[in-house]
Protein backbone atom coordinates (compact mmCIF):
# COMPACT_ATOMS: atom_id res chain seq x y z
CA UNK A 1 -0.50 20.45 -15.36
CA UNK A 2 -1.56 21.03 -12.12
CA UNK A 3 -4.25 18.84 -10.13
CA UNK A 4 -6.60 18.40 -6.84
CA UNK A 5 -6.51 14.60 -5.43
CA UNK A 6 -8.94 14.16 -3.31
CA UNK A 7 -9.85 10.56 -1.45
CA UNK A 8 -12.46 9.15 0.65
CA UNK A 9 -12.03 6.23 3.12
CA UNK A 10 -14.34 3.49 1.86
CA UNK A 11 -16.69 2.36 4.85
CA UNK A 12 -15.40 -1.53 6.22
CA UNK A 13 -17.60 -4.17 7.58
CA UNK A 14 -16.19 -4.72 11.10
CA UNK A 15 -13.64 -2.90 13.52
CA UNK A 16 -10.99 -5.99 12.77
CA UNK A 17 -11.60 -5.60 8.48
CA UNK A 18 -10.92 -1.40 9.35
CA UNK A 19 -7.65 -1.91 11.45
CA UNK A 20 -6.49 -4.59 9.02
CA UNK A 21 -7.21 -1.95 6.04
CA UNK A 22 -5.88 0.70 8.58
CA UNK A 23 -2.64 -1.48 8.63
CA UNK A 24 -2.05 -2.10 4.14
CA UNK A 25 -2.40 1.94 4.30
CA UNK A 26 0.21 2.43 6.19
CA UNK A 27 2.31 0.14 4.65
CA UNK A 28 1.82 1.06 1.28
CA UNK A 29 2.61 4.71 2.39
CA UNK A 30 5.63 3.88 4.03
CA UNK A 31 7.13 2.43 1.11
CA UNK A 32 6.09 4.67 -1.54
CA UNK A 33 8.31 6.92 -3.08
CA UNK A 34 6.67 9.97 -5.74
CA UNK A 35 7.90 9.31 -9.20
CA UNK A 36 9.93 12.33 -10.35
CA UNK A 37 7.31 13.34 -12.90
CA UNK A 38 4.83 14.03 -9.98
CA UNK A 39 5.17 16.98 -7.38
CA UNK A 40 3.63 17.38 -4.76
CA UNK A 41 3.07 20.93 -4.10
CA UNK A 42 0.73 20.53 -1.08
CA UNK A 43 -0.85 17.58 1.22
CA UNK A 44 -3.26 17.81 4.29
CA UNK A 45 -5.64 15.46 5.84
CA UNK A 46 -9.18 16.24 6.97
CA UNK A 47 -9.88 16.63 10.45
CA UNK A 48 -12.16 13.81 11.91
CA UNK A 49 -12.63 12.07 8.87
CA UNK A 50 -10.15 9.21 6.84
CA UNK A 51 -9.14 11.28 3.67
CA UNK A 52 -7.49 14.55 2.59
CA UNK A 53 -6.64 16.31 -0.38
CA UNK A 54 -2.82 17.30 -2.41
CA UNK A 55 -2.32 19.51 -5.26
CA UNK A 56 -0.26 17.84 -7.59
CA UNK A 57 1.68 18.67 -11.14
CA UNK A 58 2.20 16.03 -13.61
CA UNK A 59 2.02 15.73 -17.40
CA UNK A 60 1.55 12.18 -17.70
CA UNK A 61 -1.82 10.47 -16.08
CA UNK A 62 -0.93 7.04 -15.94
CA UNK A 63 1.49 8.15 -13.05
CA UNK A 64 -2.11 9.53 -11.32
CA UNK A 65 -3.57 6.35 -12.11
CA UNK A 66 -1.28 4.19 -10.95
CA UNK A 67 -1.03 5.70 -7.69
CA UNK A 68 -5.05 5.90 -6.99
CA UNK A 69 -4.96 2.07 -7.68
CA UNK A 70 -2.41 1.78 -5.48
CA UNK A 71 -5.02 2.28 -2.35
CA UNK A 72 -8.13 0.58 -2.84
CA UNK A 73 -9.49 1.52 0.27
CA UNK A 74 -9.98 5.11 -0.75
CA UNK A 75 -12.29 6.56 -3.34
CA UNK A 76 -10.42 9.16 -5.30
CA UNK A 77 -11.40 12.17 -7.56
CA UNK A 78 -8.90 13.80 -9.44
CA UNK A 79 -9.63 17.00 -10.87
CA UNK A 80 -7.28 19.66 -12.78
């Protein structure tokens, strides 16, 4: 089944908390690989803002769910 992900940066207290954030992002990205039961058919950020959007086509949703708790810096909605 296909799916929208959609996430929202969640707003930090101070420019060091943001960069720090900024920083477990990018390493969480950089080391994640997409379990073979979930693929990604499309991915693009929004312009001037911290979030973006993928379609997505998975059966199982635990494999959604685990990877939305992966960031807790982002607010997602997940929508099919």
């Amino acid at each position: 089944m296909k799916y929208i992900i959609s996430w929202f940066e969640h707003p930090q207290d101070s420019p060091m908390e943001y960069e720090n954030v900024q920083k477990r992002i990018l390493d969480v990205f950089g080391q994640w690989k997409a379990p073979a039961n979930f693929k990604i058919e499309f991915f693009v950020v929004r312009v001037g803002e911290w979030g973006g959007h993928m379609l997505v086509d998975f059966d199982d949703p635990l494999t959604v769910h685990k990877f939305c708790s992966t960031l807790p810096a982002f607010q997602f909605k997940v929508c099919p």
